[in-house]
Protein backbone atom coordinates (compact mmCIF):
# COMPACT_ATOMS: atom_id res chain seq x y z
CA UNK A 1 -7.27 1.56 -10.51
CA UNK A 2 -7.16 -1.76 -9.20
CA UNK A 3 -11.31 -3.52 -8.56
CA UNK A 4 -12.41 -6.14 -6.96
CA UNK A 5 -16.22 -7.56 -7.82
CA UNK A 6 -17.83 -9.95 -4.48
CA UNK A 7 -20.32 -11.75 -5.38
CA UNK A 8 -22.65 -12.95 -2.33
CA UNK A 9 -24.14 -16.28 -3.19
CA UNK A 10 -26.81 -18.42 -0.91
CA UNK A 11 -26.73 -22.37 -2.08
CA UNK A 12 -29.60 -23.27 -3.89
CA UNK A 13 -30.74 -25.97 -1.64
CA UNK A 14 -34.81 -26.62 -2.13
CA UNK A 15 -37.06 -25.40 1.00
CA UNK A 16 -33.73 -23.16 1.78
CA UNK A 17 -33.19 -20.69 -0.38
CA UNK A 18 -35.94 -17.88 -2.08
CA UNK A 19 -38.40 -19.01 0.33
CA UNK A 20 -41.03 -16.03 -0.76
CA UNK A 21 -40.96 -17.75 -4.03
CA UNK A 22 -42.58 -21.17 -3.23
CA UNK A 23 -46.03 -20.45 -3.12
CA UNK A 24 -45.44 -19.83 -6.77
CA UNK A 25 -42.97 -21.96 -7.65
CA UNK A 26 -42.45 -24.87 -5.03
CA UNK A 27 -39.21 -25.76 -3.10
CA UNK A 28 -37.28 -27.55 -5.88
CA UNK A 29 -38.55 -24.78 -8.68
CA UNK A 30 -37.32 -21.91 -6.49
CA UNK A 31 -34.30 -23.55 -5.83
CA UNK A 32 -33.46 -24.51 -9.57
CA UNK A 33 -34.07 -20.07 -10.27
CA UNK A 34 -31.96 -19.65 -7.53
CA UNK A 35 -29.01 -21.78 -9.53
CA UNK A 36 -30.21 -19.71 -12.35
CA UNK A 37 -30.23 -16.42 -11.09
CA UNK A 38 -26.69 -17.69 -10.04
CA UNK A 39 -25.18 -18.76 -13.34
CA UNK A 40 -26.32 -15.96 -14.96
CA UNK A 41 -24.74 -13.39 -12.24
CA UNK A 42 -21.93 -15.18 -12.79
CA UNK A 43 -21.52 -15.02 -16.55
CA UNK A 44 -22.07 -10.92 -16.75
CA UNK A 45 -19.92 -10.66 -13.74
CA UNK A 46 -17.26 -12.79 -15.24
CA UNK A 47 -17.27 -10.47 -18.79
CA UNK A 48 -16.29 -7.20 -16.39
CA UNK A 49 -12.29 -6.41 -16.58
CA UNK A 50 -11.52 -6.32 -12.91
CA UNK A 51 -8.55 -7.60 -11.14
CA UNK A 52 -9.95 -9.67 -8.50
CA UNK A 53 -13.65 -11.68 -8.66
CA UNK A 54 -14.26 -13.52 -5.40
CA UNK A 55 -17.85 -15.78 -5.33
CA UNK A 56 -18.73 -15.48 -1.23
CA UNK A 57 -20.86 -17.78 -0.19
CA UNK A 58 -23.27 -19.35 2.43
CA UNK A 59 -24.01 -20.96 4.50
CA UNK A 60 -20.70 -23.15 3.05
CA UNK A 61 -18.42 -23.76 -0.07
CA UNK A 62 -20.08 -27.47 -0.97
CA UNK A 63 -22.81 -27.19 -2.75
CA UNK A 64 -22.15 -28.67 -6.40
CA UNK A 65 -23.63 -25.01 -7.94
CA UNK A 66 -20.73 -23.75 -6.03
CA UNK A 67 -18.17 -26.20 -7.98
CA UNK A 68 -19.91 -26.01 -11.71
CA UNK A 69 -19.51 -22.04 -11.21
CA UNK A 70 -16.14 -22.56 -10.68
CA UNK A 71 -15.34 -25.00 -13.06
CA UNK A 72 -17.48 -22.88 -15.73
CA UNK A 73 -14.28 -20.48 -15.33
CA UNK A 74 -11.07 -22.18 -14.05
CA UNK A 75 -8.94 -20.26 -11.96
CA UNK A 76 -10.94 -16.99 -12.06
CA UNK A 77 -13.66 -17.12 -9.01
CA UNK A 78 -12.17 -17.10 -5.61
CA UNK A 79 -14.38 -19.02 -3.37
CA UNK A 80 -14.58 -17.35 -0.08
CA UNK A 81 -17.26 -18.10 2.65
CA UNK A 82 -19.66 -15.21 4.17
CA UNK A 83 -19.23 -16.50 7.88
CA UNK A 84 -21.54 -15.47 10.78
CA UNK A 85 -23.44 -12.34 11.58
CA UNK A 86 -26.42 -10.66 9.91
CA UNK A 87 -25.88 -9.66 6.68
CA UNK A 88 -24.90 -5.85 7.08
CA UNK A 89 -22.23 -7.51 9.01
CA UNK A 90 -21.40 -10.25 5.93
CA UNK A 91 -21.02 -7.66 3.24
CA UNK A 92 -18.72 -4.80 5.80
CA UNK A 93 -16.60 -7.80 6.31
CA UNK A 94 -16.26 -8.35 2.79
CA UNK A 95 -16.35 -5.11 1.47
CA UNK A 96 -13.29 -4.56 3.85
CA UNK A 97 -11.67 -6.84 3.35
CA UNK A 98 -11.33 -6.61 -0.45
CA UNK A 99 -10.44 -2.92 -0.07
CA UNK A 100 -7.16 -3.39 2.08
CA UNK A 101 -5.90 -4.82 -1.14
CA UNK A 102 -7.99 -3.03 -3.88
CA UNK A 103 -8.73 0.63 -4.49
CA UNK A 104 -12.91 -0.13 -5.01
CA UNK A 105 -14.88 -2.59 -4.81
CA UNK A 106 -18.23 -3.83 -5.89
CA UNK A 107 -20.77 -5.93 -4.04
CA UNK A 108 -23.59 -7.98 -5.51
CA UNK A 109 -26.22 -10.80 -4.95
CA UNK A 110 -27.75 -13.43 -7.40
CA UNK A 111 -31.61 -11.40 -7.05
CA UNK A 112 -30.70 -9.26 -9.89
CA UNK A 113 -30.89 -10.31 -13.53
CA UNK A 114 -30.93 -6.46 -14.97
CA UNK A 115 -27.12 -6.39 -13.44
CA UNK A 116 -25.82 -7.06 -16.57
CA UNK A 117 -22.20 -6.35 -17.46
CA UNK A 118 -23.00 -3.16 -19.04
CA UNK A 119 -24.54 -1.74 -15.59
CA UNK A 120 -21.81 -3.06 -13.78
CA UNK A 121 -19.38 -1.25 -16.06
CA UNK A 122 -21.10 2.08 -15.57
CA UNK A 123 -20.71 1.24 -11.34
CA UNK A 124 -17.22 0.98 -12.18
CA UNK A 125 -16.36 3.76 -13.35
CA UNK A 126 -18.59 5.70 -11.36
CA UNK A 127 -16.29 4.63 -8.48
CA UNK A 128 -13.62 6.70 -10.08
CA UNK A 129 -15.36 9.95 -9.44
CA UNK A 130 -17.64 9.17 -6.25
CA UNK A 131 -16.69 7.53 -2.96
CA UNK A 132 -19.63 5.03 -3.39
CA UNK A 133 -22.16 3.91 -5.76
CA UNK A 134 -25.86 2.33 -5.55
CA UNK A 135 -28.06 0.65 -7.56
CA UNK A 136 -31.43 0.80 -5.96
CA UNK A 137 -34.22 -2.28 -6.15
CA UNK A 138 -37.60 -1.75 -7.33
CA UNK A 139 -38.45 -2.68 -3.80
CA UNK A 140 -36.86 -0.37 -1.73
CA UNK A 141 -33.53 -2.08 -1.35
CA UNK A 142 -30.59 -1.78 -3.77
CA UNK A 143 -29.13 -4.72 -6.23
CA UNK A 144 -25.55 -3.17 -5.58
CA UNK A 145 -23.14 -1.21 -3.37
CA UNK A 146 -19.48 -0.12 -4.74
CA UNK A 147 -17.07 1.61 -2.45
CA UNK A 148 -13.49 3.57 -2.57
CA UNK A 149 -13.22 3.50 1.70
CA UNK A 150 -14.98 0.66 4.38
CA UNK A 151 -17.93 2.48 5.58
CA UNK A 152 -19.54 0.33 8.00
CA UNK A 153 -22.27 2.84 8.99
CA UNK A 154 -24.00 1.65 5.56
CA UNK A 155 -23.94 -2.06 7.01
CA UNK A 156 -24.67 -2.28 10.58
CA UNK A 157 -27.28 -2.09 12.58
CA UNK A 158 -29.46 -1.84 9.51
CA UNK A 159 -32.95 -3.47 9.36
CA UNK A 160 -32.61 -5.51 6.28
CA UNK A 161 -35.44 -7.06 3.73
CA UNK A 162 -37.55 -4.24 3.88
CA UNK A 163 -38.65 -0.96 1.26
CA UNK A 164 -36.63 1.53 3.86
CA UNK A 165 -32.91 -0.16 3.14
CA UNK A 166 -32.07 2.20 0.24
CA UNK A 167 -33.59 5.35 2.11
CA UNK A 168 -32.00 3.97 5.39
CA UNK A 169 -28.79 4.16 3.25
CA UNK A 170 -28.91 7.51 1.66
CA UNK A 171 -29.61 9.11 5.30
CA UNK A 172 -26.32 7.32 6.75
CA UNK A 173 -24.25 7.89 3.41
CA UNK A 174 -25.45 11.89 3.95
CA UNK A 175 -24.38 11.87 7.45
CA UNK A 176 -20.92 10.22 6.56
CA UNK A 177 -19.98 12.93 4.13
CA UNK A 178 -19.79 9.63 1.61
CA UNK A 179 -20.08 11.23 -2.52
CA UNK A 180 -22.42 8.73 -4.02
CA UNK A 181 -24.42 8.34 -7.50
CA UNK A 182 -27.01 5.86 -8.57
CA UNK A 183 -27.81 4.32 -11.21
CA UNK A 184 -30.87 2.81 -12.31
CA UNK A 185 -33.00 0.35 -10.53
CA UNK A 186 -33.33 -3.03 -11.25
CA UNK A 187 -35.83 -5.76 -10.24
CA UNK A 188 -34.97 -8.20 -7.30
CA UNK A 189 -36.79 -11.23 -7.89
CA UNK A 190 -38.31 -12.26 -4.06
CA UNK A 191 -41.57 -12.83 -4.43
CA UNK A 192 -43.96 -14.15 -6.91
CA UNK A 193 -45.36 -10.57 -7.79
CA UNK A 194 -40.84 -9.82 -9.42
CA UNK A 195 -41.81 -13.06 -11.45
CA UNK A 196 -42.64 -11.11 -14.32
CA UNK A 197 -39.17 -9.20 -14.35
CA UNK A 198 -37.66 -12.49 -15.45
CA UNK A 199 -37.18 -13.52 -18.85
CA UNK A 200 -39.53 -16.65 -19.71
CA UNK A 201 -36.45 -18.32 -20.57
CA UNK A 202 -35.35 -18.38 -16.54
CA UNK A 203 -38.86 -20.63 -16.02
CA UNK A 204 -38.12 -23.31 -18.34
């Protein structure tokens, strides 16, 4: 059963990027987490057998973290860019587009260092026995979304960034007919408060 693993990615530029964290951190220390948080998304991802692993990015493909990632595994990321729209509309076009060639695919940010390889092995195969899959955040949100069939109904229109998402989801995955599981949550790190999620190595 073919996968495909998308990995949405925001550049790490300082003032740009994990904004909520710069009270605590400052612009350039968010920004260096944020590469972090990246490279280390990108090494558990990287350990998963899957047949396709695509790096999707924003707000474009130039950013040197975007290069080392690749370089850090020749020939195995495919760079792709998010494009416009709000982000329910980002990860439907993704999540489509990967399954017109694949028969599931997973979905993931860079928030989530408890999405280790093990956790995304478990989504994996849960996708073989349910038409979607969830990890929920400790904030109301979820770290991940795997699907068998588009489902757009997940993805647009939704209010995003805020502790409904993952209940917002479960009503519209109920009213799709959609056979889901979850696993366990994780911690997104967004604000200062998730700072003690992280491994004290990540602050160095």
């Amino acid at each position: 059963m073919s996968t495909a693993l998308i990995v949405f990615a925001k550049a790490p530029v300082a003032g740009q990027v994990k904004t909520r964290l710069m009270p605590a951190l400052g612009a350039e220390g968010a920004a260096k987490l944020a590469e972090k948080l990246l490279r280390h998304t990108l090494q558990q991802a990287g350990e998963l057998s899957v047949d396709h692993l695509e790096l999707c990015v924003s707000p474009d493909a130039q950013h040197p973290a975007f290069e080392r990632a690749q370089s850090a595994a020749p020939g195995r990321w495919h760079l792709t860019l998010q494009g416009d729209g709000d982000l329910g509309q980002r990860m439907h076009r993704a999540m489509a587009r990967g399954l017109t060639l694949h028969r599931q695919v997973l979905l993931i940010g860079t928030d989530a260092p408890g999405l280790t390889t093990a956790v995304l092995q478990m989504a994996q195969q849960a996708l073989t026995q349910h038409d979607a899959v969830f990890v929920p955040a400790f904030d109301g949100g979820y770290a991940l979304v795997g699907l068998t069939r588009p489902a757009p109904t997940l993805f647009m229109g939704m209010t995003w960034s805020t502790s409904l998402v993952m209940a917002q989801t479960r009503e519209r995955a109920r009213q799709a007919g959609l056979q889901w599981t979850e696993l366990p949550a994780v911690a997104d790190i967004d604000v200062p408060e998730d700072l003690i999620h992280l491994p004290t190595s990540f602050l160095a």
